[in-house]
PDB file of N, CA and C in Angstrom:
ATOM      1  N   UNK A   1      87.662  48.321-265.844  1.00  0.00           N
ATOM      2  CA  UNK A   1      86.798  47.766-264.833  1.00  0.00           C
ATOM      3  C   UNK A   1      85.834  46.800-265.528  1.00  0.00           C
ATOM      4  N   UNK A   2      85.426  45.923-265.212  1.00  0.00           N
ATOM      5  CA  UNK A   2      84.703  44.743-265.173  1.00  0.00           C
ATOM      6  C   UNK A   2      83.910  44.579-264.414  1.00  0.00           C
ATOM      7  N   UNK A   3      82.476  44.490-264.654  1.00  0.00           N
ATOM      8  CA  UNK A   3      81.358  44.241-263.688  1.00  0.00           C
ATOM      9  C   UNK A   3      80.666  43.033-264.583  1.00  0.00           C
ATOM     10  N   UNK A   4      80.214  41.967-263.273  1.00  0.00           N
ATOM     11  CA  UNK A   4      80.048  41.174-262.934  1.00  0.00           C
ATOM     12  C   UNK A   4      79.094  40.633-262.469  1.00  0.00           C
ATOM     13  N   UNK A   5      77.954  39.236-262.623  1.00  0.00           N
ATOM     14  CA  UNK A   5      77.256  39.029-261.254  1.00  0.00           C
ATOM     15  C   UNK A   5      77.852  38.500-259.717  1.00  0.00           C
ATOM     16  N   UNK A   6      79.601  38.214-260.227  1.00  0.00           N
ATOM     17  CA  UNK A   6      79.878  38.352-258.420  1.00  0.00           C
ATOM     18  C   UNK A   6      80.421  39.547-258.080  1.00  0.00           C
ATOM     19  N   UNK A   7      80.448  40.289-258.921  1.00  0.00           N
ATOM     20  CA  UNK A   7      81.545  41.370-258.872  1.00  0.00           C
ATOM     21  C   UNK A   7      82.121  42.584-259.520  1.00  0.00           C
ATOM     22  N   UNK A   8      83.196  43.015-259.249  1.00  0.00           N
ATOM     23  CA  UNK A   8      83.500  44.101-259.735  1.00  0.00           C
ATOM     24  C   UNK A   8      85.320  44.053-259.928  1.00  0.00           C
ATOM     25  N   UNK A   9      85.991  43.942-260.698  1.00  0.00           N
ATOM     26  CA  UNK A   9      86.991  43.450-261.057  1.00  0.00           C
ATOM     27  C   UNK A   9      87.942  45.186-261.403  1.00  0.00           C
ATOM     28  N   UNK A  10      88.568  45.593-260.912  1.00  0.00           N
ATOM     29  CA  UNK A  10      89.471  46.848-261.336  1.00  0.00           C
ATOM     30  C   UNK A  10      91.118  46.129-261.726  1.00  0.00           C
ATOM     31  N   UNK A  11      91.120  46.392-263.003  1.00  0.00           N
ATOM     32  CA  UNK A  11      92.182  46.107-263.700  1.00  0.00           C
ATOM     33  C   UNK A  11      92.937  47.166-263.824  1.00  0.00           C
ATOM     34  N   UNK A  12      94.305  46.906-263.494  1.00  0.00           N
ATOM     35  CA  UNK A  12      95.264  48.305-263.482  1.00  0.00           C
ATOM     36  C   UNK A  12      95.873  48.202-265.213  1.00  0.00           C
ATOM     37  N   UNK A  13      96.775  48.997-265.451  1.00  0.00           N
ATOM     38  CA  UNK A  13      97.071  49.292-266.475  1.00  0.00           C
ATOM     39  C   UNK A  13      98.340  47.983-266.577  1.00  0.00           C
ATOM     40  N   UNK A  14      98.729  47.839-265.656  1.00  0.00           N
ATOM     41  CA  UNK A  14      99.658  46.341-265.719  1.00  0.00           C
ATOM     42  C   UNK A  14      98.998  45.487-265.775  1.00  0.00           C
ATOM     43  N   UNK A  15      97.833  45.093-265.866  1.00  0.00           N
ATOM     44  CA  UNK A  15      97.383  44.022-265.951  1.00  0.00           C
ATOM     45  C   UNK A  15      97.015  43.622-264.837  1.00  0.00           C
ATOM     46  N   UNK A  16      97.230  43.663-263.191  1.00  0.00           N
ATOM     47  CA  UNK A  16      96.736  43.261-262.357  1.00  0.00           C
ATOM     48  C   UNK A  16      95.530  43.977-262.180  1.00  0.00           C
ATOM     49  N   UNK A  17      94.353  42.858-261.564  1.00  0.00           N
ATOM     50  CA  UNK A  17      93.634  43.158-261.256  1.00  0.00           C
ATOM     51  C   UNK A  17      93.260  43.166-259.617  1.00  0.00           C
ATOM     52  N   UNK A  18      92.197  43.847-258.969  1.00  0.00           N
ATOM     53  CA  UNK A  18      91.658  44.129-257.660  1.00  0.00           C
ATOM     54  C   UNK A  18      90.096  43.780-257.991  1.00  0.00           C
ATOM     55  N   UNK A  19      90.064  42.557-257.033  1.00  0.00           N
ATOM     56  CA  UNK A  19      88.516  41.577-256.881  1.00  0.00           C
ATOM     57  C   UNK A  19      87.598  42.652-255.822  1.00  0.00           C
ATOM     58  N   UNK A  20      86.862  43.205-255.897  1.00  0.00           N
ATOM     59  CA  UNK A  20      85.566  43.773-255.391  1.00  0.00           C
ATOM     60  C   UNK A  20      84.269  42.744-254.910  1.00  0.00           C
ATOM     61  N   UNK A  21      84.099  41.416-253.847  1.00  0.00           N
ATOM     62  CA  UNK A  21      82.746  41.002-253.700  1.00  0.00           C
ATOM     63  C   UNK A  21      81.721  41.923-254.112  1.00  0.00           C
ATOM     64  N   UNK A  22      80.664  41.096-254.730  1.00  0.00           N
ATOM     65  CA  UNK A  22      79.259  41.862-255.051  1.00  0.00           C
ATOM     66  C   UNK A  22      78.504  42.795-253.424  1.00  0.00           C
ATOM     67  N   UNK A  23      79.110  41.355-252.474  1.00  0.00           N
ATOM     68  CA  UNK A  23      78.510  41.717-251.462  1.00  0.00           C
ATOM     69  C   UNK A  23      79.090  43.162-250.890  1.00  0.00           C
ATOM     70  N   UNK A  24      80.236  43.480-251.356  1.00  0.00           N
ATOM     71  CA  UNK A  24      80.749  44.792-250.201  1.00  0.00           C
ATOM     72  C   UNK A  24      80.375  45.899-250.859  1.00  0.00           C
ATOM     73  N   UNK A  25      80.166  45.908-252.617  1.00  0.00           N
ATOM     74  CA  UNK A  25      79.367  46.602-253.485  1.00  0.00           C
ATOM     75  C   UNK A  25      78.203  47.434-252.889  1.00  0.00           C
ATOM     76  N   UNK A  26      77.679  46.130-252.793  1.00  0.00           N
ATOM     77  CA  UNK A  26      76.022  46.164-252.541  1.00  0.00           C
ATOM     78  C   UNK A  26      75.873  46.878-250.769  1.00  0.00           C
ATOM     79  N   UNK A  27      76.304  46.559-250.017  1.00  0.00           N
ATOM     80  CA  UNK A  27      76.551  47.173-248.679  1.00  0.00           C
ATOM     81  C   UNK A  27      77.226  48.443-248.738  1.00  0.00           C
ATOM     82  N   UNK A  28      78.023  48.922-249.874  1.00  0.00           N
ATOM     83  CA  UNK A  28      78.640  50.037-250.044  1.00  0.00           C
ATOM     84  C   UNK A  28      77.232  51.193-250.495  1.00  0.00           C
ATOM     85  N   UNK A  29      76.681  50.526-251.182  1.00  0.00           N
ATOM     86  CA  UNK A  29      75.858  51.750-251.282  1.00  0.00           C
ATOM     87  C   UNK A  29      74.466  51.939-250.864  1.00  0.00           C
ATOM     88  N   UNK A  30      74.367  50.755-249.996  1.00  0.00           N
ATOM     89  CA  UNK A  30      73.140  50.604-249.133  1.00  0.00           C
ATOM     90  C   UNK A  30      73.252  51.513-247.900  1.00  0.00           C
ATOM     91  N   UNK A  31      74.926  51.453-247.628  1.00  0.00           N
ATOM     92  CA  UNK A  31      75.499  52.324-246.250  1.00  0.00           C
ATOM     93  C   UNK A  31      75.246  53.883-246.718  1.00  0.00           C
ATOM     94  N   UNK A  32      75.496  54.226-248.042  1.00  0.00           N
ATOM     95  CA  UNK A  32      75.977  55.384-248.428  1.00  0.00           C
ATOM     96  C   UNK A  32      74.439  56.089-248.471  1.00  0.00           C
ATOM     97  N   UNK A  33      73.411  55.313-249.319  1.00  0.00           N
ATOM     98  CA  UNK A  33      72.187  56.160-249.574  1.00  0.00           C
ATOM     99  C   UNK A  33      71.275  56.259-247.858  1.00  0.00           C
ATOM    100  N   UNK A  34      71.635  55.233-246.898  1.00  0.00           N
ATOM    101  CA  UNK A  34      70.855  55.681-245.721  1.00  0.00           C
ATOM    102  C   UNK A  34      71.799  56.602-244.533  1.00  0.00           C
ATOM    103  N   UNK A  35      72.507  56.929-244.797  1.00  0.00           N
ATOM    104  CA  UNK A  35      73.847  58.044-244.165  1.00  0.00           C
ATOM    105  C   UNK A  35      73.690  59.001-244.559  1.00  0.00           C
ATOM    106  N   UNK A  36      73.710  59.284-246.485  1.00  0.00           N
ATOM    107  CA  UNK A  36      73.331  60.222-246.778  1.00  0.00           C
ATOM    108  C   UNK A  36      75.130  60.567-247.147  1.00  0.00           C
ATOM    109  N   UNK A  37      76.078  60.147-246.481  1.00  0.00           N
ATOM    110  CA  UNK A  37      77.395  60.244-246.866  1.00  0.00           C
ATOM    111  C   UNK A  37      78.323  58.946-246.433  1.00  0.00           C
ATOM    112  N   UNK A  38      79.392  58.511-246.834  1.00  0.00           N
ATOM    113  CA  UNK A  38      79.951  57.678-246.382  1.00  0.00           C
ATOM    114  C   UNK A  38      81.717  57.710-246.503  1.00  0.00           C
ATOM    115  N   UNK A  39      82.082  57.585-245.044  1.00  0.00           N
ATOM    116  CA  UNK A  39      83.728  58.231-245.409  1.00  0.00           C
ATOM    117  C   UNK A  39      84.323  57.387-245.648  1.00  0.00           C
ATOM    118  N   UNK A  40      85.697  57.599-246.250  1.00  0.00           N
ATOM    119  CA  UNK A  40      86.712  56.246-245.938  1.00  0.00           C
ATOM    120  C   UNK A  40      87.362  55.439-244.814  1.00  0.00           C
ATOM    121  N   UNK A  41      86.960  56.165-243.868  1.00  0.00           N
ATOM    122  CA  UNK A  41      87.244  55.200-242.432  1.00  0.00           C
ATOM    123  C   UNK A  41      86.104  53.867-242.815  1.00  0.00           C
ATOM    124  N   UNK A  42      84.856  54.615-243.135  1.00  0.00           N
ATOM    125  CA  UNK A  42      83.291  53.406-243.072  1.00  0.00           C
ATOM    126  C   UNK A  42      83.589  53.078-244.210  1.00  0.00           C
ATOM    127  N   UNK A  43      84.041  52.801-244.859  1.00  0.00           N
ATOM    128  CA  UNK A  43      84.523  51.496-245.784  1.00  0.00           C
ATOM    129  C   UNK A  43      85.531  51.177-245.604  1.00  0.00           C
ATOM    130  N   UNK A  44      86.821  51.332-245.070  1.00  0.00           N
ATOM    131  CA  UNK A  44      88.075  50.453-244.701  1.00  0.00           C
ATOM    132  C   UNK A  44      87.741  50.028-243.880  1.00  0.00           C
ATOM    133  N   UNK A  45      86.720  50.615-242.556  1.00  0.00           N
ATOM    134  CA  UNK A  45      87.094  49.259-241.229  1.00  0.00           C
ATOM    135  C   UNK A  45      85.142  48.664-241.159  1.00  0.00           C
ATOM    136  N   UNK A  46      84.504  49.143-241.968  1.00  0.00           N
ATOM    137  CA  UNK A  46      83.164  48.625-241.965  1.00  0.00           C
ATOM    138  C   UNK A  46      82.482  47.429-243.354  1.00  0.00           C
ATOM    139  N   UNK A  47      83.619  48.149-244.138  1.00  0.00           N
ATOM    140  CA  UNK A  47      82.905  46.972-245.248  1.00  0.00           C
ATOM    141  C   UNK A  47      84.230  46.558-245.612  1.00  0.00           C
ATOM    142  N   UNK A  48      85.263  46.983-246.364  1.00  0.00           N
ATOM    143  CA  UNK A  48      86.213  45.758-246.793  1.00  0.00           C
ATOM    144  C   UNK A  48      87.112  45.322-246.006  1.00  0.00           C
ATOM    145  N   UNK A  49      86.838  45.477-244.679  1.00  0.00           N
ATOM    146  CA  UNK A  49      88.265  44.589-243.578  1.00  0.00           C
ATOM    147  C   UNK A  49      88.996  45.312-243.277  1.00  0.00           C
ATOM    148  N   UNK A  50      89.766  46.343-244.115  1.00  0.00           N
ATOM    149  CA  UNK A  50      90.898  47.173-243.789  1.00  0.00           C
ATOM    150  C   UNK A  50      92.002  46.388-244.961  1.00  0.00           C
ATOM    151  N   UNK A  51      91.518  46.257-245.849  1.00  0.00           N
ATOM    152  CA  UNK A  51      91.725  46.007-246.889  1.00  0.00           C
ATOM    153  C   UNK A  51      92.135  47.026-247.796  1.00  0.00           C
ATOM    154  N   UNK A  52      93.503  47.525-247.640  1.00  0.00           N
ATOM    155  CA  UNK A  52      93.144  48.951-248.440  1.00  0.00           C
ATOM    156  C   UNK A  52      93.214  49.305-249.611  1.00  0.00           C
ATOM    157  N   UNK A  53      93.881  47.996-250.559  1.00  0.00           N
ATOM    158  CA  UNK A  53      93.542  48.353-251.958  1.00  0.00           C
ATOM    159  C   UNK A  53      91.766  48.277-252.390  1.00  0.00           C
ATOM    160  N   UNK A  54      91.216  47.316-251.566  1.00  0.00           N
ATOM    161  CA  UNK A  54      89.780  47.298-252.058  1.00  0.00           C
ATOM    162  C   UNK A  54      89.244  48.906-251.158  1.00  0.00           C
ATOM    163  N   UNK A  55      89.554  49.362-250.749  1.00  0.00           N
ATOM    164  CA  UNK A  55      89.059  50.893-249.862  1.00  0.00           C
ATOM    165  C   UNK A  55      88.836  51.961-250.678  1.00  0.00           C
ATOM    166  N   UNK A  56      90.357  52.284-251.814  1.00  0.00           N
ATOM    167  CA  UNK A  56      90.358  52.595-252.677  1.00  0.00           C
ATOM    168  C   UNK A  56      89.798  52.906-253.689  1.00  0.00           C
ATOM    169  N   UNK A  57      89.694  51.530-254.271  1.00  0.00           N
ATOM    170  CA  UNK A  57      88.664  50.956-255.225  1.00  0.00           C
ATOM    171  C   UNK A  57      87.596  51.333-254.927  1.00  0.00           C
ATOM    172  N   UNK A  58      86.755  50.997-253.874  1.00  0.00           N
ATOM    173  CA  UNK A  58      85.564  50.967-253.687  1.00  0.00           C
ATOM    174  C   UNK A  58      85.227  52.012-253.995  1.00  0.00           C
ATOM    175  N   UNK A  59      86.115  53.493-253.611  1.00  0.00           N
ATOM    176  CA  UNK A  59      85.514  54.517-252.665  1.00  0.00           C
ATOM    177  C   UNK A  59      85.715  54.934-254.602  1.00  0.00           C
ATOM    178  N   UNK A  60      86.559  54.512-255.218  1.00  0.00           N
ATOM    179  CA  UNK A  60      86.170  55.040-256.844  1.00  0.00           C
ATOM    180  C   UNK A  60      84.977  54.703-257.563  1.00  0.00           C
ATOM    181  N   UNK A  61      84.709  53.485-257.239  1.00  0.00           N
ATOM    182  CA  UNK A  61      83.644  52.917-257.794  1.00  0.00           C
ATOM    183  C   UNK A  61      82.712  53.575-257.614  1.00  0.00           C
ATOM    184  N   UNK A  62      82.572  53.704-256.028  1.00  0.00           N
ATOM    185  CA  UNK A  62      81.319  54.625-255.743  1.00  0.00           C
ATOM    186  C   UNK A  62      80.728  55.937-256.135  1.00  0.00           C
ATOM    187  N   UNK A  63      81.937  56.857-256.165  1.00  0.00           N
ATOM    188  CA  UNK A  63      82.195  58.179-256.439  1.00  0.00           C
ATOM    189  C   UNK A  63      81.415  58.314-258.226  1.00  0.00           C
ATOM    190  N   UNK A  64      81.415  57.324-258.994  1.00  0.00           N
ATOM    191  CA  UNK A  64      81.309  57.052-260.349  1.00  0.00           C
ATOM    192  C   UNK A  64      78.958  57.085-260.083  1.00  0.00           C
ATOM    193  N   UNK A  65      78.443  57.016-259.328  1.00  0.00           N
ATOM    194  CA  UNK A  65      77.643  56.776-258.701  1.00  0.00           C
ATOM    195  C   UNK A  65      76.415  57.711-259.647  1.00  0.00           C
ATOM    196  N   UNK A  66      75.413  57.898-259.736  1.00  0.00           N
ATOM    197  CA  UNK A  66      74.638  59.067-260.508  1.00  0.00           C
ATOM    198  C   UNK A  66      74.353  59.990-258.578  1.00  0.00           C
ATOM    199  N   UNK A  67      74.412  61.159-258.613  1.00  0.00           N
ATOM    200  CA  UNK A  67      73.869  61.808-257.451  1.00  0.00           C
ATOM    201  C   UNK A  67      75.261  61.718-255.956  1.00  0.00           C
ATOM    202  N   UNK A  68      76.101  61.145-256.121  1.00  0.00           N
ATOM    203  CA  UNK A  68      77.389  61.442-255.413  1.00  0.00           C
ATOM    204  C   UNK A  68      78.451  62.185-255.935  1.00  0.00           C
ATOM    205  N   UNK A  69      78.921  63.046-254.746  1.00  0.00           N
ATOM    206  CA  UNK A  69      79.545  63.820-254.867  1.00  0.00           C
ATOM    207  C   UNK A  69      80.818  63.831-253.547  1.00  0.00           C
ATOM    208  N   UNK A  70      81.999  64.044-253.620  1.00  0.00           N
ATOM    209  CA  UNK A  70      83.294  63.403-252.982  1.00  0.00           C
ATOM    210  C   UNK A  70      83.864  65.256-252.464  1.00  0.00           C
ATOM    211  N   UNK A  71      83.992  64.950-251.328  1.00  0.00           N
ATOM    212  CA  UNK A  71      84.740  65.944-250.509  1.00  0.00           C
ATOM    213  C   UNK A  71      86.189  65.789-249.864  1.00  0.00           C
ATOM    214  N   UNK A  72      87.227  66.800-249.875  1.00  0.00           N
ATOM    215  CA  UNK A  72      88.782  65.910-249.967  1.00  0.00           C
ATOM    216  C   UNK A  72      88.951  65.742-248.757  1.00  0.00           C
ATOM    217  N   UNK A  73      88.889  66.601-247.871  1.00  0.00           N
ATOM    218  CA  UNK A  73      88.863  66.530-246.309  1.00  0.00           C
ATOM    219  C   UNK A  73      88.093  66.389-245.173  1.00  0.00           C
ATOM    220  N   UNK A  74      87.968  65.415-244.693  1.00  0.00           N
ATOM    221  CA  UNK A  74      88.659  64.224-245.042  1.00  0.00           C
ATOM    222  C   UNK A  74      87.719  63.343-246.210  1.00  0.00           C
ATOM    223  N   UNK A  75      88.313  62.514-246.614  1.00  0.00           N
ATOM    224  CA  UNK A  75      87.759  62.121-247.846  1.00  0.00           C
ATOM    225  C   UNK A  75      86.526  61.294-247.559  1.00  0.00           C
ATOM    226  N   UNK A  76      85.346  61.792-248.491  1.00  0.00           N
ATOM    227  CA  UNK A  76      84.176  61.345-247.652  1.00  0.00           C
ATOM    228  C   UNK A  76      82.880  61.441-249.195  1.00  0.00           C
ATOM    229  N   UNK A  77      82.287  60.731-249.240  1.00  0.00           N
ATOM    230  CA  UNK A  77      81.150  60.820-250.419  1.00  0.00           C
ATOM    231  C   UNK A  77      80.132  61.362-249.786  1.00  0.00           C
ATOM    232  N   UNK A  78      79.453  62.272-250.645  1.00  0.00           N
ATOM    233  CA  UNK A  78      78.009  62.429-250.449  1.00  0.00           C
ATOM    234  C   UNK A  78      77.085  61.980-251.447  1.00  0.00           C
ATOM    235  N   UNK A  79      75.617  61.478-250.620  1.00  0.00           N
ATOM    236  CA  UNK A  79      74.849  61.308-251.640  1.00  0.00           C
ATOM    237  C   UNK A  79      73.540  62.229-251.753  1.00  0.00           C
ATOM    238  N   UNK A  80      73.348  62.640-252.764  1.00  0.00           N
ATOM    239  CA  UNK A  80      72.661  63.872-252.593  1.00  0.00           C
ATOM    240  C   UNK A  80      71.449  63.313-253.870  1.00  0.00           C
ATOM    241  N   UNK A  81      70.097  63.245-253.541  1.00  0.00           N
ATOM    242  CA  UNK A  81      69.498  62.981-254.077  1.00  0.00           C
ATOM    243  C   UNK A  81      68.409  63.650-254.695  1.00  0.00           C
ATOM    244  N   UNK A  82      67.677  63.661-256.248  1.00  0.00           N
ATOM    245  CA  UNK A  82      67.638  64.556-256.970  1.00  0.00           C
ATOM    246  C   UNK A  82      66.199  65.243-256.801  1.00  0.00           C
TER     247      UNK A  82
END
């Protein structure tokens, strides 16, 4: 992974990479800390389009977070603050 000032770049092990805007970043966890949780429906059809390799991504990126914590069913972050 690669971070960026536009971005956030996830490079697979082949070499392709998956482009992350700063902006869906930044809305990703603006959504997440005033929710308090944020599922993967609210980032596939609220922040990246329905885009689902960036859904993915995101929802890893996020999970990587200090104070989030990821529940499997249905798959959903919490942010739990300290």
């Amino acid at each position: 992974m690669w971070v960026g000032e536009n971005g956030i770049d996830v490079v697979y092990p082949s070499g392709n990479t998956v482009f992350i805007p700063r902006a869906m970043v930044v809305k990703a966890i603006n959504m997440l800390i005033n929710r308090r949780k944020l599922t993967v429906d609210d980032v596939h059809f609220e922040i990246t389009n329905e885009y689902r390799t960036r859904t993915d991504k995101l929802m890893a990126v996020l999970r990587k977070l200090p104070g989030v914590t990821i529940g499997r069913f249905p798959r959903v972050l919490y942010y739990n603050t300290p």
